[in-house]
Protein backbone atom coordinates (compact mmCIF):
# COMPACT_ATOMS: atom_id res chain seq x y z
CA UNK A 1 -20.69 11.88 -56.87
CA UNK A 2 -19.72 9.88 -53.92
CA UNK A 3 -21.88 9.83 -50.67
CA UNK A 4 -20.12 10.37 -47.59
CA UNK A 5 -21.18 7.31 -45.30
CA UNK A 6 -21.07 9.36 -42.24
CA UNK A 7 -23.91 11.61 -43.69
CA UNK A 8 -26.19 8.60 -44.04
CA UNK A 9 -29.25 8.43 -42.02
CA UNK A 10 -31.31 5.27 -41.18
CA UNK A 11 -34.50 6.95 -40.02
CA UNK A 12 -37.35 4.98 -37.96
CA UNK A 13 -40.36 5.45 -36.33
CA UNK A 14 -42.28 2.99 -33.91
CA UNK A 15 -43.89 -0.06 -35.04
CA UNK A 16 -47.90 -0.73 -34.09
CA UNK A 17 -50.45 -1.94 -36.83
CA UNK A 18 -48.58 -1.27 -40.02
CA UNK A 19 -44.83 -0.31 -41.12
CA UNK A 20 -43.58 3.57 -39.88
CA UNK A 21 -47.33 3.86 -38.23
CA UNK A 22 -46.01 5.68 -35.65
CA UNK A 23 -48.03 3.81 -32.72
CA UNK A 24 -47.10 3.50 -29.25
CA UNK A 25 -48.45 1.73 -26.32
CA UNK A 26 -47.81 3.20 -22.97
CA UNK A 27 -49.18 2.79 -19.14
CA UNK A 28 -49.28 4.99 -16.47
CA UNK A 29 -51.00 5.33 -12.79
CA UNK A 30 -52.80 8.74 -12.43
CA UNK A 31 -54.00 9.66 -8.39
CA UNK A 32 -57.49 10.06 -9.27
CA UNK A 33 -60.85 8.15 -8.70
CA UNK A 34 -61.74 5.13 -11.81
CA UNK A 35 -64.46 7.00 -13.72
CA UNK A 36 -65.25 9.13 -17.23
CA UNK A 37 -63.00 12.20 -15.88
CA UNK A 38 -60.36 10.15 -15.06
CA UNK A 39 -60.17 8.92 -18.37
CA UNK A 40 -60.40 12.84 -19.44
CA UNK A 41 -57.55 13.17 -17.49
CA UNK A 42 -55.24 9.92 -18.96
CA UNK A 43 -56.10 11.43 -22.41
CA UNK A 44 -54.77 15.40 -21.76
CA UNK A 45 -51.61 13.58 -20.07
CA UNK A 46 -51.24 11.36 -23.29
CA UNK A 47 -51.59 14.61 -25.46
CA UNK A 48 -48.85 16.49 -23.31
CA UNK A 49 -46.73 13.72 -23.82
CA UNK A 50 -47.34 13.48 -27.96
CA UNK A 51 -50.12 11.49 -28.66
CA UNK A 52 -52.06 12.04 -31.10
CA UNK A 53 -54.40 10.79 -32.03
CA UNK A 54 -54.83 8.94 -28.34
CA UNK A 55 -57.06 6.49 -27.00
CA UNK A 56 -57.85 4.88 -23.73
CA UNK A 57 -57.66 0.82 -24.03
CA UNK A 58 -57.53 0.27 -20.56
CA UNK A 59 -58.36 1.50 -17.19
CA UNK A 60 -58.67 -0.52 -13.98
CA UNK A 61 -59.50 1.01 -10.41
CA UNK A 62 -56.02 0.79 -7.83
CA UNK A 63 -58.17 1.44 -4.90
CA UNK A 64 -60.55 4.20 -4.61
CA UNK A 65 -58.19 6.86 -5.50
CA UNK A 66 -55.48 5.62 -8.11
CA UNK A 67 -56.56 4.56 -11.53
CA UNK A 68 -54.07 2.90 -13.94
CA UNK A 69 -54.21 3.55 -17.73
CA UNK A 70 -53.47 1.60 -20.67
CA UNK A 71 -53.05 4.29 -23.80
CA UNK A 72 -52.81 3.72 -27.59
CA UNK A 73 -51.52 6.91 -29.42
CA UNK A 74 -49.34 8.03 -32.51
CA UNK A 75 -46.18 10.06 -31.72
CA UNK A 76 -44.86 11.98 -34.66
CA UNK A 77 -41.17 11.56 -33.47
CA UNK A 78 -38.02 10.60 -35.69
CA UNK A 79 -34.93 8.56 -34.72
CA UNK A 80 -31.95 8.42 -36.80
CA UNK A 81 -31.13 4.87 -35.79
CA UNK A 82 -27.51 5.13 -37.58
CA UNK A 83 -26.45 7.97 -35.72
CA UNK A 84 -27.03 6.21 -32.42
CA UNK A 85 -23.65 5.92 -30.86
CA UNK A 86 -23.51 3.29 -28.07
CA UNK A 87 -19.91 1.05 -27.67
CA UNK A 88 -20.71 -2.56 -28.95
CA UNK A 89 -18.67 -5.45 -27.34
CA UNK A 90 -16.55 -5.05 -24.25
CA UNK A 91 -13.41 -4.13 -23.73
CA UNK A 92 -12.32 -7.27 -21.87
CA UNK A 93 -12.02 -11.06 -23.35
CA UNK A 94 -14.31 -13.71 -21.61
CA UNK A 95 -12.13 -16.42 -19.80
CA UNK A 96 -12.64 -19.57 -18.93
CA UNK A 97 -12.61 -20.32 -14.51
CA UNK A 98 -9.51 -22.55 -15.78
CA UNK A 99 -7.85 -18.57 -17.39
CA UNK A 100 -9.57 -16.57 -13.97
CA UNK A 101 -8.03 -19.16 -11.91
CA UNK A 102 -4.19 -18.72 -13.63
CA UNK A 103 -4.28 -15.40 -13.70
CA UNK A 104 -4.71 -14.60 -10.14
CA UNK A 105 -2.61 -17.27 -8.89
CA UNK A 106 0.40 -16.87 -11.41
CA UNK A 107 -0.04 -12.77 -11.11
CA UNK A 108 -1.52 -12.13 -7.21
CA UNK A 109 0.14 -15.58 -6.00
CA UNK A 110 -2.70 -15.38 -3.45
CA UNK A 111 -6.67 -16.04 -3.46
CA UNK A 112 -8.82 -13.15 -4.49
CA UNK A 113 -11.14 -11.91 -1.99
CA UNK A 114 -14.90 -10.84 -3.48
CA UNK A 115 -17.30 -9.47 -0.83
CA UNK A 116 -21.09 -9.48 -2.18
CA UNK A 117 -23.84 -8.23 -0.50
CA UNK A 118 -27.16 -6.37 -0.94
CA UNK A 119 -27.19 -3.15 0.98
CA UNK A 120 -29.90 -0.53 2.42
CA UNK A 121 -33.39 -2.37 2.88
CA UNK A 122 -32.81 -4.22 -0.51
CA UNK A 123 -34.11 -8.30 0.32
CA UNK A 124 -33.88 -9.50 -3.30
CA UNK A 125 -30.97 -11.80 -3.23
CA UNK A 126 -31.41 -13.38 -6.73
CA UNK A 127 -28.73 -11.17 -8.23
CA UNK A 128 -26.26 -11.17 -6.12
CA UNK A 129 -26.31 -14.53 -5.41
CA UNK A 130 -26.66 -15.60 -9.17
CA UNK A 131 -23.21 -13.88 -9.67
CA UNK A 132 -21.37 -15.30 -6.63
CA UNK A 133 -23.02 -18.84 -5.57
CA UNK A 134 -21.70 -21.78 -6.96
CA UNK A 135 -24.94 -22.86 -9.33
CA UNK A 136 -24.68 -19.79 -10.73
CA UNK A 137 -26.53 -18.43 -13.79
CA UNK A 138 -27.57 -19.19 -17.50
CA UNK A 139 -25.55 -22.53 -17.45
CA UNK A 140 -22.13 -20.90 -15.84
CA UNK A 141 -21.03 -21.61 -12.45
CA UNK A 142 -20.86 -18.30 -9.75
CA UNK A 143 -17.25 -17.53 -8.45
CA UNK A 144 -17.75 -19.93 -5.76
CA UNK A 145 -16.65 -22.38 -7.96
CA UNK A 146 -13.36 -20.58 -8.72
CA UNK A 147 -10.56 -22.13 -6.79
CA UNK A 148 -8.85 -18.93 -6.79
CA UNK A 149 -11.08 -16.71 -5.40
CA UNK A 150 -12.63 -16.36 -2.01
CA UNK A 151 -16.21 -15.27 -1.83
CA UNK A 152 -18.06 -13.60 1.40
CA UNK A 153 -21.79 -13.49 0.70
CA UNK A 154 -23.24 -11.10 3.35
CA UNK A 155 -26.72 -11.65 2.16
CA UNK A 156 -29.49 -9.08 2.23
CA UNK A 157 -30.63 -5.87 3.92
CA UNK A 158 -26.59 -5.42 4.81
CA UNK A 159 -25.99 -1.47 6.04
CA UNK A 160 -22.82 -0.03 4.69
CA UNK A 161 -20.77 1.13 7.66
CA UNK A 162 -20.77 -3.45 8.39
CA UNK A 163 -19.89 -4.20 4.55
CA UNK A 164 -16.77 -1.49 4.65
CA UNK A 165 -16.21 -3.48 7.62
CA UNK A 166 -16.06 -6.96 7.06
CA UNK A 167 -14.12 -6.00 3.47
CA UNK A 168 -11.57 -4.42 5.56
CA UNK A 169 -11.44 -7.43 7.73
CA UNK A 170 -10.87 -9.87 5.22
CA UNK A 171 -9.08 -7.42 2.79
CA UNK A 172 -10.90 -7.80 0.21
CA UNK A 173 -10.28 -7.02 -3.79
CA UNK A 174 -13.50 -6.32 -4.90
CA UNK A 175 -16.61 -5.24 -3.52
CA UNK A 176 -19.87 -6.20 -5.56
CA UNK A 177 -23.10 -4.82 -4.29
CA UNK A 178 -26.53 -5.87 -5.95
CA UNK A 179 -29.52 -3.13 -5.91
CA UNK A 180 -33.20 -3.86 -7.62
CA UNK A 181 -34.96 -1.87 -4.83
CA UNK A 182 -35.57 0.95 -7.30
CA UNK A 183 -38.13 3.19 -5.22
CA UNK A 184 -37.65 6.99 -5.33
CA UNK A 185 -33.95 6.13 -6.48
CA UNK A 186 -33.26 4.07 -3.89
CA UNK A 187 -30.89 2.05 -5.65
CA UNK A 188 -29.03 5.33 -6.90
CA UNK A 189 -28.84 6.76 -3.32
CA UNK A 190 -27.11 3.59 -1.79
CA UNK A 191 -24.81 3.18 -4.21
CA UNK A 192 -23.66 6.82 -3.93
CA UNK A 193 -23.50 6.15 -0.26
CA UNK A 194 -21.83 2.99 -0.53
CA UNK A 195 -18.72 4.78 -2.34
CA UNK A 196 -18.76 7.23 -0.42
CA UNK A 197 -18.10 5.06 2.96
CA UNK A 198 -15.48 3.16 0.96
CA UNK A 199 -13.37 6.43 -0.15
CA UNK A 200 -13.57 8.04 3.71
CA UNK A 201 -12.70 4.38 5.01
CA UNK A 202 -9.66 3.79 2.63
CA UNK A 203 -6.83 6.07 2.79
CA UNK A 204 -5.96 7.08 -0.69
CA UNK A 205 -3.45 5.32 -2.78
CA UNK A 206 0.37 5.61 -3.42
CA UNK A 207 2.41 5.16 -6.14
CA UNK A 208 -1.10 4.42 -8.22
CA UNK A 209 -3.80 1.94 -7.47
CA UNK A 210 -7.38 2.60 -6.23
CA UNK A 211 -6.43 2.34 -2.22
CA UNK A 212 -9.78 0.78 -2.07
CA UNK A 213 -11.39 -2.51 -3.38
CA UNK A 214 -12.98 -2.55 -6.57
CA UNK A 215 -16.41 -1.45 -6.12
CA UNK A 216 -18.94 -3.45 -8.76
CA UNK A 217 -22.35 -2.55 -8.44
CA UNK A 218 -25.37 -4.14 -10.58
CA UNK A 219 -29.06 -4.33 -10.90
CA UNK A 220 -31.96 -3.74 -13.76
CA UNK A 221 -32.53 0.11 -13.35
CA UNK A 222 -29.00 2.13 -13.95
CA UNK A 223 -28.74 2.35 -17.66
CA UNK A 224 -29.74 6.64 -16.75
CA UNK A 225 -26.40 6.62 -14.48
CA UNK A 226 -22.54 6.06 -15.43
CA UNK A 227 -20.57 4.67 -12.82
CA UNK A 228 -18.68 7.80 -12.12
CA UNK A 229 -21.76 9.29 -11.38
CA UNK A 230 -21.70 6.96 -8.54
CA UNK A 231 -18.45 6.65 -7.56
CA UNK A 232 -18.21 3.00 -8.21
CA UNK A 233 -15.97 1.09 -10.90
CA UNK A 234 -18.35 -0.68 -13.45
CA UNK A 235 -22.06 -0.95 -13.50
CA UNK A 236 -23.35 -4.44 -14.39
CA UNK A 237 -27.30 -4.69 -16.33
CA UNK A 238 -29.69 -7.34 -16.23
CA UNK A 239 -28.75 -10.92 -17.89
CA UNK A 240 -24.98 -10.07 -16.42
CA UNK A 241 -23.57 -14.06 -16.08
CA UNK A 242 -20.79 -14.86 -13.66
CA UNK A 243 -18.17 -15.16 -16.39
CA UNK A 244 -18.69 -11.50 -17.56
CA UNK A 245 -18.18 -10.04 -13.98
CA UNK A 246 -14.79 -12.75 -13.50
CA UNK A 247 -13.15 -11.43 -16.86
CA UNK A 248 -13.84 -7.81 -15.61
CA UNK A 249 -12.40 -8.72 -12.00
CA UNK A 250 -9.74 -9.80 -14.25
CA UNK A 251 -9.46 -7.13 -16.54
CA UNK A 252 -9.21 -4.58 -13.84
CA UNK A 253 -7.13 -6.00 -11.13
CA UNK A 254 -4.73 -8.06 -13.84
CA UNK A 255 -4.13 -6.18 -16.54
CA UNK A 256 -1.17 -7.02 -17.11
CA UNK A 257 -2.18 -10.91 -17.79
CA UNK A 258 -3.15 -12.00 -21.12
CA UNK A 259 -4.38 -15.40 -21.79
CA UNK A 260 -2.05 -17.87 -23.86
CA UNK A 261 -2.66 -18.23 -27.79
């Protein structure tokens, strides 16, 4: 009898002492004075949440009214690992500066224009500025260093209404916004209003095309959102390097341009 490899299941469970234990580490804040009840309390949550058996390893007073909570537990839940179905790869080759370079100037016979900046209240440049500065990040050089394209950094703490403004100014391709500000979805809510401000300030397209720039957004906290969801054009995760966001760039404003053999 043949098996049918789609029908094959690669079952696992977490990993604490021993093989398929089922333990789990987790850690929480809970509003609630540091004492014996409190600990009551971080147990019941654990519980509600699937541990069990649970126990406290942990606690440490946050004041005199927050106590956080270190909790070692089993959880009795299955994942079939092989039916996980997540895209591997991406859909774009990565190219040299020497390929990004050629393709916009034999294809766009003109510099590309990238506008970066963080927006809302967000002050944590490192992203952004890891992407576009010229030292760049994990050994590759930021799109400064690419002859071809023009780069406005705008910095931190920029408010929306003066980035759809200076990218209309300098009419720019692409638009690539960095968010790590995460509080109460922060980073979700700018982004949304972000696109937003670009769509009313662009008027649509004809003939095809976007009639806007390309709106990149990235940071550590959106794998729970797709970039339609936003409104934006591609979401970029932590431990994104410059030459993944150029071949997109690429990819998405050049199609039609395929590296030589």
């Amino acid at each position: 009898m043949t098996t049918d490899v789609e029908t094959i299941k690669q079952i696992v469970r977490p990993y604490g002492d021993t093989t398929g234990d089922g333990m789990v580490q987790v850690s929480f804040t809970l509003p609630v004075p540091h004492g014996p009840r409190a600990e009551a309390a971080a147990l019941q949550l654990a519980r509600g949440m699937g541990l069990d058996p649970a126990s406290v390893v942990h606690t440490k007073a946050m004041g005199s009214e927050f106590t956080f909570f270190i909790v070692y537990g089993r959880v009795n839940h299955l994942i079939d690992y092989a039916g996980i179905d997540v895209p591997e790869g991406r859909e774009y080759p990565l190219l040299t500066p020497g390929q990004v370079n050629l393709a916009i100037k034999s294809v766009l016979q003109r510099r590309l224009v990238v506008v970066g900046a963080c927006i809302g209240t967000d002050a944590h440049t490192v992203g952004i500025d890891a992407i576009l500065n010229v030292k760049g990040f994990a050994g590759e050089k930021g799109l400064e260093y690419y002859r071809e394209i023009e780069v406005h950094n705008l910095g931190a703490q920029v408010e929306v209404d003066v980035l759809v403004a200076h990218a209309k100014a300098v009419n720019a391709d692409v638009v690539l916004v960095s968010q790590v500000v995460t509080q109460k979805g922060a980073h979700v809510h700018n982004t949304k209003q972000m696109a937003g401000a670009f769509t009313d300030a662009y008027p649509t397209a004809v003939g095809g095309g976007l009639g806007r720039p390309l709106l990149i957004v990235g940071g550590p906290r959106f794998d729970t959102v797709t970039p339609s969801d936003l409104g934006v054009d591609r979401i970029f995760g932590r431990g994104t390097t410059p030459a993944e966001v150029a071949g997109y760039i690429v990819h998405a404003l050049i199609p039609e341009w395929r590296p030589s053999e």
